[in-house]
Protein backbone atom coordinates (compact mmCIF):
# COMPACT_ATOMS: atom_id res chain seq x y z
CA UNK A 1 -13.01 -19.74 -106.00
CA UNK A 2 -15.63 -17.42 -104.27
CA UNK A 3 -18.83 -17.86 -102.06
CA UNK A 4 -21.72 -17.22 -104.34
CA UNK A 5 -23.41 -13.08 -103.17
CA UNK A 6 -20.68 -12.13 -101.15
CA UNK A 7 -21.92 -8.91 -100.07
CA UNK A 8 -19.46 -6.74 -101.92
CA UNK A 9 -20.33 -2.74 -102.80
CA UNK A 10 -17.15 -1.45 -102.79
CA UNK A 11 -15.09 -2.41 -105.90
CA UNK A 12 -12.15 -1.54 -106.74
CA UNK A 13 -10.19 -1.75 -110.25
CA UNK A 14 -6.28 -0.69 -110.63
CA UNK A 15 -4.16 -0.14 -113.70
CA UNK A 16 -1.31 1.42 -114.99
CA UNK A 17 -3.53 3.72 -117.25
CA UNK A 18 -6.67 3.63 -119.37
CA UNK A 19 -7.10 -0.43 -120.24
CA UNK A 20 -8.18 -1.41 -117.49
CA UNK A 21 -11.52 0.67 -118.13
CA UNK A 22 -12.04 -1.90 -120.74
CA UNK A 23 -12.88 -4.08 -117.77
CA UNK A 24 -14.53 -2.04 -115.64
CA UNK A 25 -16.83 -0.65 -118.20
CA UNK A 26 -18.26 -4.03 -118.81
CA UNK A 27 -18.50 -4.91 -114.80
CA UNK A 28 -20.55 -1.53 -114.78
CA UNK A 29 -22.89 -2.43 -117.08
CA UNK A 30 -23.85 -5.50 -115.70
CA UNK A 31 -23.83 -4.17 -112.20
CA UNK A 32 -24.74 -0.28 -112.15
CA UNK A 33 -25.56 0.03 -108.88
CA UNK A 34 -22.01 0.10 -106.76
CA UNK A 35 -19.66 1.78 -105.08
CA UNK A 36 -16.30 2.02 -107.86
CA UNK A 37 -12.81 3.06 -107.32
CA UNK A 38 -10.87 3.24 -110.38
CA UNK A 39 -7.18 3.92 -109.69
CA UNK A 40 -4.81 4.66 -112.63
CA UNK A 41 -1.49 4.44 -111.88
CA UNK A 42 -0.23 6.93 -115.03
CA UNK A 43 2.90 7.92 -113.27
CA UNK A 44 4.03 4.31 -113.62
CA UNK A 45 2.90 3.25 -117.38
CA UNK A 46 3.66 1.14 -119.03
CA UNK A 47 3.32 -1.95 -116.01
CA UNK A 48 5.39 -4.07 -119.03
CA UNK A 49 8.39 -2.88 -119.24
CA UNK A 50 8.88 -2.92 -115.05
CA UNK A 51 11.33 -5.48 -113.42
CA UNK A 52 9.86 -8.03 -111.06
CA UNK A 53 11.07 -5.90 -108.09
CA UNK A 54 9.98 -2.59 -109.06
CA UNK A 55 5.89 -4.24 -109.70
CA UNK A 56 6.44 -5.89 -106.49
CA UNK A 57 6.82 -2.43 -104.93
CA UNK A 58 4.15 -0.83 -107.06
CA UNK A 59 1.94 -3.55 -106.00
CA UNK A 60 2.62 -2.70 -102.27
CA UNK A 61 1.58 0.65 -102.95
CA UNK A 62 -1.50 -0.12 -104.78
CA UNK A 63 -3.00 -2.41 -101.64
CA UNK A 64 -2.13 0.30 -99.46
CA UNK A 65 -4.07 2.69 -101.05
CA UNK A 66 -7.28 0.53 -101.40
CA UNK A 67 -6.62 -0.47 -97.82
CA UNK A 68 -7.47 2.98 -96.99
CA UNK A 69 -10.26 3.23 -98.89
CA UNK A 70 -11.68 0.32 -96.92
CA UNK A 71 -13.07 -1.70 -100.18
CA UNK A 72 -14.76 -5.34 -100.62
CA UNK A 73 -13.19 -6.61 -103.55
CA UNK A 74 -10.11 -5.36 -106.26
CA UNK A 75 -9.96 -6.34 -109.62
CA UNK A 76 -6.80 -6.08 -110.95
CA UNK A 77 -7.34 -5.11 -114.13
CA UNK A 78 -3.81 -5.26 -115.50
CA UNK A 79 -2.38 -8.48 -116.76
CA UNK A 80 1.28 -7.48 -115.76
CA UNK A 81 0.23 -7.03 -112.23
CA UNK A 82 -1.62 -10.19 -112.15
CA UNK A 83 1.06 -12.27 -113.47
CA UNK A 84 3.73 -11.02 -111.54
CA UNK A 85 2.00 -9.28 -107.87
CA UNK A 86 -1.13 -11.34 -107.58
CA UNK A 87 -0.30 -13.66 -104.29
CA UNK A 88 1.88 -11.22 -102.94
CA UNK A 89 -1.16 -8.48 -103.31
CA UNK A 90 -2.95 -11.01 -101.87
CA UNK A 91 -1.01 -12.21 -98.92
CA UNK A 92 -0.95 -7.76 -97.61
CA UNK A 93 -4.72 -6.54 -98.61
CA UNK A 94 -7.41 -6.61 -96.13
CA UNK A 95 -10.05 -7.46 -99.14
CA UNK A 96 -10.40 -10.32 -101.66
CA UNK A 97 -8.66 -9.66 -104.90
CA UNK A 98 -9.53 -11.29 -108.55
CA UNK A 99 -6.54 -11.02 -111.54
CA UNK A 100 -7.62 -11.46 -115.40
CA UNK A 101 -5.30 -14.03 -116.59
CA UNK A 102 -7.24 -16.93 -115.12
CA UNK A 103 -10.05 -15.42 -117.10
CA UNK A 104 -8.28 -15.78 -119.95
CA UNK A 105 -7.08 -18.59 -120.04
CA UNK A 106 -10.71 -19.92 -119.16
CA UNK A 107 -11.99 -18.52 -122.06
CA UNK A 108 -9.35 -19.55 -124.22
CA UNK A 109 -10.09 -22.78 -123.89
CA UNK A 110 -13.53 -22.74 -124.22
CA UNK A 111 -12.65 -20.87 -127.75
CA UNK A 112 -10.12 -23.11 -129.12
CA UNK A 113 -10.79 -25.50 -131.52
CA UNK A 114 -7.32 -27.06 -133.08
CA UNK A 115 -6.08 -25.84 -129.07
CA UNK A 116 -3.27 -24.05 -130.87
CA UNK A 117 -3.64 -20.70 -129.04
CA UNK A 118 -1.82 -17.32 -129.61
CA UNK A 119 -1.18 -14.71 -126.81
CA UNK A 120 -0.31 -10.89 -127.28
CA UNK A 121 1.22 -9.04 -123.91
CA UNK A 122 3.72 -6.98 -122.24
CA UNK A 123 7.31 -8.46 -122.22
CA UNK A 124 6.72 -8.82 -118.73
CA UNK A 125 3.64 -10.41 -119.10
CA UNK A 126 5.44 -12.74 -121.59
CA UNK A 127 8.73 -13.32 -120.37
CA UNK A 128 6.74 -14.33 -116.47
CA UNK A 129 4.87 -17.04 -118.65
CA UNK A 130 2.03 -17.52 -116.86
CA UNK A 131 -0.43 -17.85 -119.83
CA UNK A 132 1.98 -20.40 -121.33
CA UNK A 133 2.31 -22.31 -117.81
CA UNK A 134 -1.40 -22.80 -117.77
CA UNK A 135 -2.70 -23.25 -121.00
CA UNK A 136 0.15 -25.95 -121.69
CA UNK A 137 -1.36 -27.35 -118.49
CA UNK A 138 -4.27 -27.85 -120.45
CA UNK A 139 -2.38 -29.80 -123.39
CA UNK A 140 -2.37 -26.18 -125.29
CA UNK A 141 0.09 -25.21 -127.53
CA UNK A 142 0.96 -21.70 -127.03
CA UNK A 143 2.95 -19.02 -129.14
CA UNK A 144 3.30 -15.59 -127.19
CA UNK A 145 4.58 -12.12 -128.68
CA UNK A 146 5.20 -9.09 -127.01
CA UNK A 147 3.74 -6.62 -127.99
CA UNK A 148 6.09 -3.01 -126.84
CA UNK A 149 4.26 -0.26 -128.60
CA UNK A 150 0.93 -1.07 -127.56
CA UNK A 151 0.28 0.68 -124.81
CA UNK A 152 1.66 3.68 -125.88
CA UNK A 153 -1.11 3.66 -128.74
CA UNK A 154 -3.43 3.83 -126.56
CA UNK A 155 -2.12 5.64 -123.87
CA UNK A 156 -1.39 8.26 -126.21
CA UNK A 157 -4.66 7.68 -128.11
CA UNK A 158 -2.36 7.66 -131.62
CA UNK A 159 -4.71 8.05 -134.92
CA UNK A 160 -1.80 6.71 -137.02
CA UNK A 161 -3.92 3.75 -138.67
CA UNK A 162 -0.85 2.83 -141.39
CA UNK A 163 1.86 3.30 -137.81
CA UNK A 164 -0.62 0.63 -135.94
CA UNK A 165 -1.03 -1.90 -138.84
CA UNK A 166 2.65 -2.09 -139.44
CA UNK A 167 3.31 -3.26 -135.90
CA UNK A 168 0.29 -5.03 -135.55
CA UNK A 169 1.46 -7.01 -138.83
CA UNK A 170 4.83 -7.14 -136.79
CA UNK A 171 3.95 -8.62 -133.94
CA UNK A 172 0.64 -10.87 -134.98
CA UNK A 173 2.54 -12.62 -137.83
CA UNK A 174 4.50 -15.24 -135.78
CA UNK A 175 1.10 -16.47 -134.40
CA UNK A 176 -0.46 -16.38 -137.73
CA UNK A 177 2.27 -18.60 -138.58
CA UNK A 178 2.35 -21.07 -135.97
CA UNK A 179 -1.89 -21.42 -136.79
CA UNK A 180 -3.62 -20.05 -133.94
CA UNK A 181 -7.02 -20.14 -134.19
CA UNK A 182 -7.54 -18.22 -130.88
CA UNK A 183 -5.57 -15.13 -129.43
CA UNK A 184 -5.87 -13.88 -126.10
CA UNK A 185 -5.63 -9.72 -125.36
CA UNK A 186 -2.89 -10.40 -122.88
CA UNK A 187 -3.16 -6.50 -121.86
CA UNK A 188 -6.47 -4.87 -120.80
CA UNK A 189 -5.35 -2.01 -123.12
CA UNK A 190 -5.52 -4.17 -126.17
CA UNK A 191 -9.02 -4.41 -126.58
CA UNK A 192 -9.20 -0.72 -127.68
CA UNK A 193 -7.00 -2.31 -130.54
CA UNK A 194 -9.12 -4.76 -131.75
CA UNK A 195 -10.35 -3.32 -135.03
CA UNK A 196 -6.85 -3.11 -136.00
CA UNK A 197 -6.46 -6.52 -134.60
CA UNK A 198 -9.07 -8.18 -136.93
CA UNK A 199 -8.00 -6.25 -139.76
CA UNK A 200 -4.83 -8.01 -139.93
CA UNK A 201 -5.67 -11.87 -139.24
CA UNK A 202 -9.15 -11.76 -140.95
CA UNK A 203 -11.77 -13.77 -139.87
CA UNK A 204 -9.89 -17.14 -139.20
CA UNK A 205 -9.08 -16.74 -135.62
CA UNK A 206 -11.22 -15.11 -132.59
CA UNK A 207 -9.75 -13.12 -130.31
CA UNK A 208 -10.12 -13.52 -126.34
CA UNK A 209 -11.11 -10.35 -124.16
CA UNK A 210 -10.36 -12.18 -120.33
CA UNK A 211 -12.92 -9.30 -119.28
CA UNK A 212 -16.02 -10.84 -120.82
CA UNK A 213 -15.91 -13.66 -118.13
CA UNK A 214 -14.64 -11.90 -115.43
CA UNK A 215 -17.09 -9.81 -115.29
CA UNK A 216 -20.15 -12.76 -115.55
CA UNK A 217 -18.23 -14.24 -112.76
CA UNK A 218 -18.21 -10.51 -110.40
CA UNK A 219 -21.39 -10.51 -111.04
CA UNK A 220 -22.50 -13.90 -110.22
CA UNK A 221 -20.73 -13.53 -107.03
CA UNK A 222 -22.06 -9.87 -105.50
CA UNK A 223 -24.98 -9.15 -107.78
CA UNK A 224 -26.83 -5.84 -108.04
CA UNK A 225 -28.10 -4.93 -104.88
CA UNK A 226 -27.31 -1.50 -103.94
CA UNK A 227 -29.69 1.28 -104.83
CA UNK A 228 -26.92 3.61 -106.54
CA UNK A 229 -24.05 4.27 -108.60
CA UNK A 230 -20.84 6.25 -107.24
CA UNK A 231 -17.71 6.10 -108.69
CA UNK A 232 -14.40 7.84 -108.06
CA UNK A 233 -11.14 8.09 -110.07
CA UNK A 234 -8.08 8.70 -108.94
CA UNK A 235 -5.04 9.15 -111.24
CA UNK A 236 -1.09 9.45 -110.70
CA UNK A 237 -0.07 11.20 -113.43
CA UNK A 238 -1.72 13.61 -116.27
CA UNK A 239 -5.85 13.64 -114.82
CA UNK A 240 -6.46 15.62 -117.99
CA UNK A 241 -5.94 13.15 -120.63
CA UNK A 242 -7.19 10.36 -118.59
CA UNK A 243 -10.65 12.29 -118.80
CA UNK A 244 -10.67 13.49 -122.11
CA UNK A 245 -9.36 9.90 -123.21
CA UNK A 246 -10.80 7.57 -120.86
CA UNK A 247 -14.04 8.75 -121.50
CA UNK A 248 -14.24 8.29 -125.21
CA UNK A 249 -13.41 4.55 -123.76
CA UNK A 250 -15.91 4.24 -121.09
CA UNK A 251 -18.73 6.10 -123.74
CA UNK A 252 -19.52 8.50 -120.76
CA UNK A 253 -18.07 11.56 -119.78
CA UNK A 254 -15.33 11.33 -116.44
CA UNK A 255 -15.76 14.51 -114.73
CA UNK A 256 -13.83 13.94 -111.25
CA UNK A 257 -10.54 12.80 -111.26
CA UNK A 258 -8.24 13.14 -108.35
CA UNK A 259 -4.53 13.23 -108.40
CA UNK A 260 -2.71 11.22 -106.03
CA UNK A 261 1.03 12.05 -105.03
């Protein structure tokens, strides 16, 4: 999809709140040396309960911003927002822009063995069907759930193991059922999930993180060639928690984060 080192420094990664650091933690560690924006969009969270318009206007918003800020590349680290914004993002930014479902799906069917494949997202994620539209493409068959409280675990980084099983066990069990051997982590917060995750199905079905190849693929495209690391953070909503909680994600400490209006 991309030219092989395309010379891009500045990167940029949006979300509606902490999962997308899930992906942009694992892009930083292959490539430390770049320029990062992280935008959080916390005023806005969750992306999956938003109508089609109101992402659509988000989205505008977002490529504005990282128009200003004069970047190479966005990854839009937010399955939502890729499902439902990607080609109109797209058709307004002056910069290339990569989404994570394609990832996903990728990986998926690298995974899947009995190609009977499970995926966990928003309900907007799920009811735009883009996972489903592709993987059937691929003679896949495909049992989605949405997943509502999700996010909100995170988000609110709930300790509640016994809350998170139950709706784990809630939401999982159809896909259980139907004999997945694969799930993909629809949502780039669901990763921070994942020992809950295994807990429930065992050790019968592997879970997709899209991340894992998008990030091999960023870095097979730009490499490492700058000489250092900068990265900036800018928040809507709450810059507080997304330090304190976004850096027990990250496994570093976030000291400056800027709040936009």
């Amino acid at each position: 999809m991309y030219s092989k080192q395309k010379p891009y420094n500045k990167i940029g990664f949006v979300d509606s709140g902490l999962g997308g650091l899930t992906v942009f933690k694992k892009v930083k560690k292959l490539m430390p040396n770049k320029e990062y924006i992280y935008f959080a969009d916390s005023a806005n969270v969750p992306y999956g309960s938003k109508t089609r318009e109101q992402m659509i206007k988000i989205s505008e918003n977002i490529v504005r911003f990282f128009n200003e800020q004069q970047i190479d590349l966005l990854v839009v680290a937010c399955n939502t927002l890729t499902s439902i914004a990607l080609s109109h993002m797209r058709s307004i930014a002056n910069f290339d822009i990569i989404g994570v479902v394609e990832y996903g799906v990728k990986s998926a069917l690298q995974t899947t063995s009995n190609k009977k494949v499970g995926v966990i997202a928003t309900k907007a994620t799920v009811d735009n069907g883009l996972y489903k539209k592709l993987l059937e493409q691929n003679d896949i068959e495909v049992c989605q759930s949405a997943c509502l409280d999700f996010v909100g675990f995170v988000e609110e980084d709930c300790k509640d193991k016994e809350k998170i099983l139950k709706k784990v066990e809630e939401y999982l069990k159809p896909i259980v059922e139907f004999g997945a051997d694969t799930i993909i982590l629809g949502c780039t917060h669901y990763p921070i999930l994942i020992e809950y995750l295994k807990e429930y199905t065992g050790e019968n079905i592997t879970f997709v993180d899209p991340a894992d190849s998008l990030s091999e693929d960023i870095y097979e495209i730009c490499g490492n060639y700058q000489n250092k690391c900068d990265i900036k953070y800018y928040v809507t909503k709450n810059p507080s928690d997304f330090k304190i909680n976004g850096s027990k994600i990250i496994g570093e400490p976030i000291e400056n984060v800027t709040e936009m209006e």
